[in-house]
PDB file of N, CA and C in Angstrom:
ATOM      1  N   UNK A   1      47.176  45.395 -12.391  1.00  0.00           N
ATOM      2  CA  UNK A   1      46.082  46.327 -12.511  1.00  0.00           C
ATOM      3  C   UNK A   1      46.458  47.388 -13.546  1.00  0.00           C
ATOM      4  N   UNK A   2      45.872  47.823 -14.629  1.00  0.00           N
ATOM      5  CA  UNK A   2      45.589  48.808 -15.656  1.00  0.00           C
ATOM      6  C   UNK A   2      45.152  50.288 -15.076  1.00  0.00           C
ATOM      7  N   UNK A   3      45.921  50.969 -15.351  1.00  0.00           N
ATOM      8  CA  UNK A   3      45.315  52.505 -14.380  1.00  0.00           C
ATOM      9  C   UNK A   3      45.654  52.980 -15.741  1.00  0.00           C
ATOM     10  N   UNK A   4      44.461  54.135 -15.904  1.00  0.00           N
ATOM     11  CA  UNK A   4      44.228  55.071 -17.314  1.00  0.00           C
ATOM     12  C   UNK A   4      43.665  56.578 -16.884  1.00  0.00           C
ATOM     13  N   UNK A   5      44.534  57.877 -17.302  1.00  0.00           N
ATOM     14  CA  UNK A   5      43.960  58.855 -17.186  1.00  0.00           C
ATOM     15  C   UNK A   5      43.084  59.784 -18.124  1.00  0.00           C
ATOM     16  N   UNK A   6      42.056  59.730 -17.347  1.00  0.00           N
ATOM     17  CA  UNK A   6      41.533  60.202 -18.743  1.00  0.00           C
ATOM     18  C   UNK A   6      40.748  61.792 -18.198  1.00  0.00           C
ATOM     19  N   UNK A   7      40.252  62.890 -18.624  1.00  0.00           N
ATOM     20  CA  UNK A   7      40.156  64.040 -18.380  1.00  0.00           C
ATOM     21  C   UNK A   7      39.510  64.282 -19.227  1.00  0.00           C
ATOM     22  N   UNK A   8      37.931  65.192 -18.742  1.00  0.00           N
ATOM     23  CA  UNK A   8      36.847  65.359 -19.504  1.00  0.00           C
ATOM     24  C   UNK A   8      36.789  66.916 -19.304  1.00  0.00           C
ATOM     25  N   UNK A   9      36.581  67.826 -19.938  1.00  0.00           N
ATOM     26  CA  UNK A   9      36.021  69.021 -19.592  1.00  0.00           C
ATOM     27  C   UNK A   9      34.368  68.871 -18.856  1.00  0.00           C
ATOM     28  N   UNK A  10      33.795  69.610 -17.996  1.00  0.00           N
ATOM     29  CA  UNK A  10      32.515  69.469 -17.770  1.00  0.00           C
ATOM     30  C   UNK A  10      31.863  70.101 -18.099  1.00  0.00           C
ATOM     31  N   UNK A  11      30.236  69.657 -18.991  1.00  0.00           N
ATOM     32  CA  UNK A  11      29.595  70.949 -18.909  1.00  0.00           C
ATOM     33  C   UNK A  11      28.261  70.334 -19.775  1.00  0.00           C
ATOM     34  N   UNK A  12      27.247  71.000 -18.936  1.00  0.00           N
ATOM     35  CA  UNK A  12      25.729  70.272 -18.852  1.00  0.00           C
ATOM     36  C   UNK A  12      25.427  69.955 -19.811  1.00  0.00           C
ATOM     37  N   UNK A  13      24.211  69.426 -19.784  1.00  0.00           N
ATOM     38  CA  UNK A  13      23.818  68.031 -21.023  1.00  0.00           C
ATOM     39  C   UNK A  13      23.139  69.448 -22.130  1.00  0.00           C
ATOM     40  N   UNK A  14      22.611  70.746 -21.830  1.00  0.00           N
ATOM     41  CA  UNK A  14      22.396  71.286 -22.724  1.00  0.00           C
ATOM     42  C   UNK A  14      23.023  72.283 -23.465  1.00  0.00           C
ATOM     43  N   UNK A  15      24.615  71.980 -23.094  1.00  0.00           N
ATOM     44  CA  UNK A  15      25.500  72.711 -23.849  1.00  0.00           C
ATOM     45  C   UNK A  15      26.410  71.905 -24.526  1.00  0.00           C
ATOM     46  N   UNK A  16      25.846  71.135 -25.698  1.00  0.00           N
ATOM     47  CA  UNK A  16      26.660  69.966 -25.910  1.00  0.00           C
ATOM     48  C   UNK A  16      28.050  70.945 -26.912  1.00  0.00           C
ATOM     49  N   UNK A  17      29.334  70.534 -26.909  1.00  0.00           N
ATOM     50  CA  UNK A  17      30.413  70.722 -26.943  1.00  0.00           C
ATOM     51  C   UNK A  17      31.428  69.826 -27.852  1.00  0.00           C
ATOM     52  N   UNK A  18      31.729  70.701 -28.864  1.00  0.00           N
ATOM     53  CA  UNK A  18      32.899  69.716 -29.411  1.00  0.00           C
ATOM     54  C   UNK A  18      34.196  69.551 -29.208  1.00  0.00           C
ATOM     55  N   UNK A  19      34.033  70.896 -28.541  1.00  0.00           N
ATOM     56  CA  UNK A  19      35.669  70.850 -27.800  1.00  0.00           C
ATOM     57  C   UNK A  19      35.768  70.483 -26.528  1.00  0.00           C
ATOM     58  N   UNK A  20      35.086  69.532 -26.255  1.00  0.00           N
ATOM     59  CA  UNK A  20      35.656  68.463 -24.769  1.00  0.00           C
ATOM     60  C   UNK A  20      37.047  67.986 -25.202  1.00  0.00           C
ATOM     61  N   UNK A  21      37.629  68.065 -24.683  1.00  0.00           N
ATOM     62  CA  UNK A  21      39.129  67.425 -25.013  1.00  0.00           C
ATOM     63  C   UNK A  21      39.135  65.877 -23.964  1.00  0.00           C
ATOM     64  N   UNK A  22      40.029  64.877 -24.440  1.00  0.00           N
ATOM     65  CA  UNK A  22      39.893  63.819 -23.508  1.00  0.00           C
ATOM     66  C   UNK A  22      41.042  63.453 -23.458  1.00  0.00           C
ATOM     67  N   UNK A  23      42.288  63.250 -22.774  1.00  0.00           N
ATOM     68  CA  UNK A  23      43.504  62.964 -22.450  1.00  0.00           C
ATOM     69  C   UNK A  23      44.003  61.561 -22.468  1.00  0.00           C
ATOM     70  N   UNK A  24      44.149  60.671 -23.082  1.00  0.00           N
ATOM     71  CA  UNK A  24      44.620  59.367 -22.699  1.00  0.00           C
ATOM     72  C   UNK A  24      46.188  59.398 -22.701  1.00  0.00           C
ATOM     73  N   UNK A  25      46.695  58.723 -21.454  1.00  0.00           N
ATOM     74  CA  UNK A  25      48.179  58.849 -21.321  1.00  0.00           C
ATOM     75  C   UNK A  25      48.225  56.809 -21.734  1.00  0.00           C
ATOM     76  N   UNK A  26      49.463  56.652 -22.263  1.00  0.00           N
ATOM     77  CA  UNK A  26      49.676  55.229 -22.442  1.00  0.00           C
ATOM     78  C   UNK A  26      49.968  54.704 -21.452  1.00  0.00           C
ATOM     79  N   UNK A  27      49.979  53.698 -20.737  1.00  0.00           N
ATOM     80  CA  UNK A  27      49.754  53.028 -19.362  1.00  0.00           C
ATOM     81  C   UNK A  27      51.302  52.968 -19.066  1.00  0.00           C
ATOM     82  N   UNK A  28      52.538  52.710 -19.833  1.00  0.00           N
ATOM     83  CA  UNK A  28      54.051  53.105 -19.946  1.00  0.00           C
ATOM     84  C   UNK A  28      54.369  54.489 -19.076  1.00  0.00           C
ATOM     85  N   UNK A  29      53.475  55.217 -19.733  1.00  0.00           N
ATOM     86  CA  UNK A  29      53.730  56.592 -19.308  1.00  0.00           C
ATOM     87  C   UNK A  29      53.252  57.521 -18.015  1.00  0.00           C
ATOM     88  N   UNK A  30      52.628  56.196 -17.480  1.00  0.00           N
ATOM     89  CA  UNK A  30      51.708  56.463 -16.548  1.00  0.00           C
ATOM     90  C   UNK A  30      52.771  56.802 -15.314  1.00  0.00           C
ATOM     91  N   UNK A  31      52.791  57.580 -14.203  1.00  0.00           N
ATOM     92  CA  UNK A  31      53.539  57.795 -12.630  1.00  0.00           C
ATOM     93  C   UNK A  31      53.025  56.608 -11.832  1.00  0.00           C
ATOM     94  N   UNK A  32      54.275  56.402 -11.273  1.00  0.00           N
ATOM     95  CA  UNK A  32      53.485  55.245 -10.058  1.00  0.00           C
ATOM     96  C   UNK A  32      52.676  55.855  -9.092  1.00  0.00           C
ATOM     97  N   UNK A  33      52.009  55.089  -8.598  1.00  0.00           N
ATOM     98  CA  UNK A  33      50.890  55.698  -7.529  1.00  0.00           C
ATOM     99  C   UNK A  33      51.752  56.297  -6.088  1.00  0.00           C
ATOM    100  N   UNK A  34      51.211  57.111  -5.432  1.00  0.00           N
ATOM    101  CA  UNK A  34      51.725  57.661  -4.404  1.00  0.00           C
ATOM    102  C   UNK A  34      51.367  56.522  -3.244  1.00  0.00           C
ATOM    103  N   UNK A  35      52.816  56.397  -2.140  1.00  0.00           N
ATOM    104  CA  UNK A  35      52.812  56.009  -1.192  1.00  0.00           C
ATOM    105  C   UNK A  35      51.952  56.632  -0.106  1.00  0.00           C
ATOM    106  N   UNK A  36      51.047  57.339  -0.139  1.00  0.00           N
ATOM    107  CA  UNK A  36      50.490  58.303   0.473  1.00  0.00           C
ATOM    108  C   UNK A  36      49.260  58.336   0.314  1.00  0.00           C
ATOM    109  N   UNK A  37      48.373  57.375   1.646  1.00  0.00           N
ATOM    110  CA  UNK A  37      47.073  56.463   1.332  1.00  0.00           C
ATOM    111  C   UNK A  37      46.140  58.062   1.114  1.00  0.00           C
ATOM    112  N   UNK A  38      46.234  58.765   1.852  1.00  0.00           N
ATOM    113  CA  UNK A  38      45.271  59.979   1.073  1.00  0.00           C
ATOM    114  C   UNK A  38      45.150  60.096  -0.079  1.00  0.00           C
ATOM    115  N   UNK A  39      46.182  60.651  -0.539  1.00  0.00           N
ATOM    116  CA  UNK A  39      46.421  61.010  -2.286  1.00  0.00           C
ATOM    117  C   UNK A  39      46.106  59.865  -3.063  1.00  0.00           C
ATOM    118  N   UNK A  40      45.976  58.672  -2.682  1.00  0.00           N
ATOM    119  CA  UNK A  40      45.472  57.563  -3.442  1.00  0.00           C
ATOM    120  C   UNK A  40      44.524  57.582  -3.275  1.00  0.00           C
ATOM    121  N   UNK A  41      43.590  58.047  -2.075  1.00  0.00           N
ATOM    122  CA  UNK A  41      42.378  57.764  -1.724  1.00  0.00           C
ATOM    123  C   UNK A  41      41.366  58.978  -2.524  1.00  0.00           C
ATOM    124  N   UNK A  42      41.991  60.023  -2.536  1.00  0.00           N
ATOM    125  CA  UNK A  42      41.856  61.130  -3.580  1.00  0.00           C
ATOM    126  C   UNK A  42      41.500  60.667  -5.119  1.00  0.00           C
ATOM    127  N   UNK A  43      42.571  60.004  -5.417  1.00  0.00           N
ATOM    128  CA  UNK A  43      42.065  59.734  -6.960  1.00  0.00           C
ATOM    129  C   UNK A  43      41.114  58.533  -7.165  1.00  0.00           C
ATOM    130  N   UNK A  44      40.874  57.706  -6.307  1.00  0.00           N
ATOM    131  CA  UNK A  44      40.412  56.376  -6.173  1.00  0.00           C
ATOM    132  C   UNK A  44      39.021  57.066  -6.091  1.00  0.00           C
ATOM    133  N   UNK A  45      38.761  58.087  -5.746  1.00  0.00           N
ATOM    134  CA  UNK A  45      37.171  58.612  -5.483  1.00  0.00           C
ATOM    135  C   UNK A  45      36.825  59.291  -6.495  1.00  0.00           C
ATOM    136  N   UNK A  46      37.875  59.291  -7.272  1.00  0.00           N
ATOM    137  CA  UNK A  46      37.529  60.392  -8.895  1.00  0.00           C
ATOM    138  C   UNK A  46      37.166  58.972 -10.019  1.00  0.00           C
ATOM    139  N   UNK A  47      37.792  58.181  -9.560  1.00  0.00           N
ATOM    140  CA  UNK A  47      37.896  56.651 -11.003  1.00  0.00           C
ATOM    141  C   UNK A  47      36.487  56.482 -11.058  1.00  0.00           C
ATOM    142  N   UNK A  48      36.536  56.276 -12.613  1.00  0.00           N
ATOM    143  CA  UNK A  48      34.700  55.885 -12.978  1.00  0.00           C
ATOM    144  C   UNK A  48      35.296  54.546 -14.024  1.00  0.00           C
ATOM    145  N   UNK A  49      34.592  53.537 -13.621  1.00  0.00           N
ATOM    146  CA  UNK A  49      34.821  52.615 -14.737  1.00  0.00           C
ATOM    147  C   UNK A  49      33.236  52.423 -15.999  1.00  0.00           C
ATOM    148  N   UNK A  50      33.681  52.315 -17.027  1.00  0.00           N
ATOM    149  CA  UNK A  50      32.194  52.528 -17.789  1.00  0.00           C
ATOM    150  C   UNK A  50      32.285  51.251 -18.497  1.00  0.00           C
ATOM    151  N   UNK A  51      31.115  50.002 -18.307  1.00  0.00           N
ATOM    152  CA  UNK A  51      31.449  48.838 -19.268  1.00  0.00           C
ATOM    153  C   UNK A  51      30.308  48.687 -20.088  1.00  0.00           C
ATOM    154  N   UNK A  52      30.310  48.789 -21.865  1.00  0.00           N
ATOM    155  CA  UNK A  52      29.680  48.839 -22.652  1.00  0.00           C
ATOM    156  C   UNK A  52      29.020  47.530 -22.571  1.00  0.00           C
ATOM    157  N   UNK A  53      28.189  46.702 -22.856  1.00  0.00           N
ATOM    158  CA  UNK A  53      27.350  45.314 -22.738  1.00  0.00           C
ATOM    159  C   UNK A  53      26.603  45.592 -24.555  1.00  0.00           C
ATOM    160  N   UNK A  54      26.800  44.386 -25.040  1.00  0.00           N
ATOM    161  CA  UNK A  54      26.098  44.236 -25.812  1.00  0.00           C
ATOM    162  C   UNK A  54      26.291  45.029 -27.196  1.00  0.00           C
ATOM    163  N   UNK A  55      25.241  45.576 -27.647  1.00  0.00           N
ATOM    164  CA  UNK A  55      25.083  46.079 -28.334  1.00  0.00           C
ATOM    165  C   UNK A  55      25.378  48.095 -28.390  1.00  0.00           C
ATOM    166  N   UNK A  56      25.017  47.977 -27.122  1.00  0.00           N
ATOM    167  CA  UNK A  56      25.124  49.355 -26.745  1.00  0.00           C
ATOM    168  C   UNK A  56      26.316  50.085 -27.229  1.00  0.00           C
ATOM    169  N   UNK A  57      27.971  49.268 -26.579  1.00  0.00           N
ATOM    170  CA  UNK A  57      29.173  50.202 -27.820  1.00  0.00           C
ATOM    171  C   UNK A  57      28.971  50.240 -28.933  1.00  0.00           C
ATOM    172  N   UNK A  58      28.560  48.872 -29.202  1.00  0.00           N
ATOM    173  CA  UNK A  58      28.397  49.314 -31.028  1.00  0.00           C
ATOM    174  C   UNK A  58      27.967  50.378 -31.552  1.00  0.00           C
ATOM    175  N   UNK A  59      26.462  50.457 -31.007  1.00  0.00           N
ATOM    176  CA  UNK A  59      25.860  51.673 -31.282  1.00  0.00           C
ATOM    177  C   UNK A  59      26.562  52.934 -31.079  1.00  0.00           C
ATOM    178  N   UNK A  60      27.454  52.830 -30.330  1.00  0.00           N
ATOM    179  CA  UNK A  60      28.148  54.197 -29.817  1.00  0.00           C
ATOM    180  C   UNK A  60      29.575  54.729 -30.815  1.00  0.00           C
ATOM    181  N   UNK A  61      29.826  53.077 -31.474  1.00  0.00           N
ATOM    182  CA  UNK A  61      30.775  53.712 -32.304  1.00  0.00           C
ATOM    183  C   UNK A  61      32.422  53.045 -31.618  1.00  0.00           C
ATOM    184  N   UNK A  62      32.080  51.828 -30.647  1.00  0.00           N
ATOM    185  CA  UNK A  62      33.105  50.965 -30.151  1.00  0.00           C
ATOM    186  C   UNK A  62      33.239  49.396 -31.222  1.00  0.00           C
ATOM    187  N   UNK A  63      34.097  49.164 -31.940  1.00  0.00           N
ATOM    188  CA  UNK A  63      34.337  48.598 -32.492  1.00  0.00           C
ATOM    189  C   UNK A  63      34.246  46.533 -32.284  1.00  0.00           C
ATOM    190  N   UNK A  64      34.629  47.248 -30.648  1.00  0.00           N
ATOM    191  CA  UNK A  64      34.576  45.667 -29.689  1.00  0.00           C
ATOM    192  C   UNK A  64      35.791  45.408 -28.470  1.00  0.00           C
ATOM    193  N   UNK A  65      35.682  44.598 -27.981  1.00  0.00           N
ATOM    194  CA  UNK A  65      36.912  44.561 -26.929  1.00  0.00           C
ATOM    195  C   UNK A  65      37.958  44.700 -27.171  1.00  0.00           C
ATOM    196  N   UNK A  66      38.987  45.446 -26.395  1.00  0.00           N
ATOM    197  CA  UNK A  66      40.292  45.759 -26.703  1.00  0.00           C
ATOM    198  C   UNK A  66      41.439  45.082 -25.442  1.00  0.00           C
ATOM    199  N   UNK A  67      41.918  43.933 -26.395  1.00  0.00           N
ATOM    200  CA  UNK A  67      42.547  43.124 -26.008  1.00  0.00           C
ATOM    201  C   UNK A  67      44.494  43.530 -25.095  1.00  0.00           C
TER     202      UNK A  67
END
């Protein structure tokens, strides 16, 4: 399994923002998960997976699958 952190600043759709910062850690660098079904259960309720279809990344400026 692939675990990725990634970290968005928040802030409403009518304050659009260029300084959202977004964090990607390399999956190497990643901590192992905690033995400690809470604290897993904690972040497991934060994970969003987002899957582009079609045409739609393109449009967005995704090049294509990353192997």
């Amino acid at each position: 399994m692939r675990r990725l952190l990634v970290q968005v600043e928040s802030t409403s759709e009518s304050e659009g923002s260029a300084s959202d910062e977004v964090l990607v850690v390399p999956y190497d660098n990643l901590a192992p998960m905690s033995c400690d079904i809470a604290k897993s259960k904690q972040l497991l309720d934060k994970l969003v997976v987002v899957k582009y279809n079609g045409a739609l990344g393109k449009n967005m400026g995704f090049g294509g699958p990353k192997y």
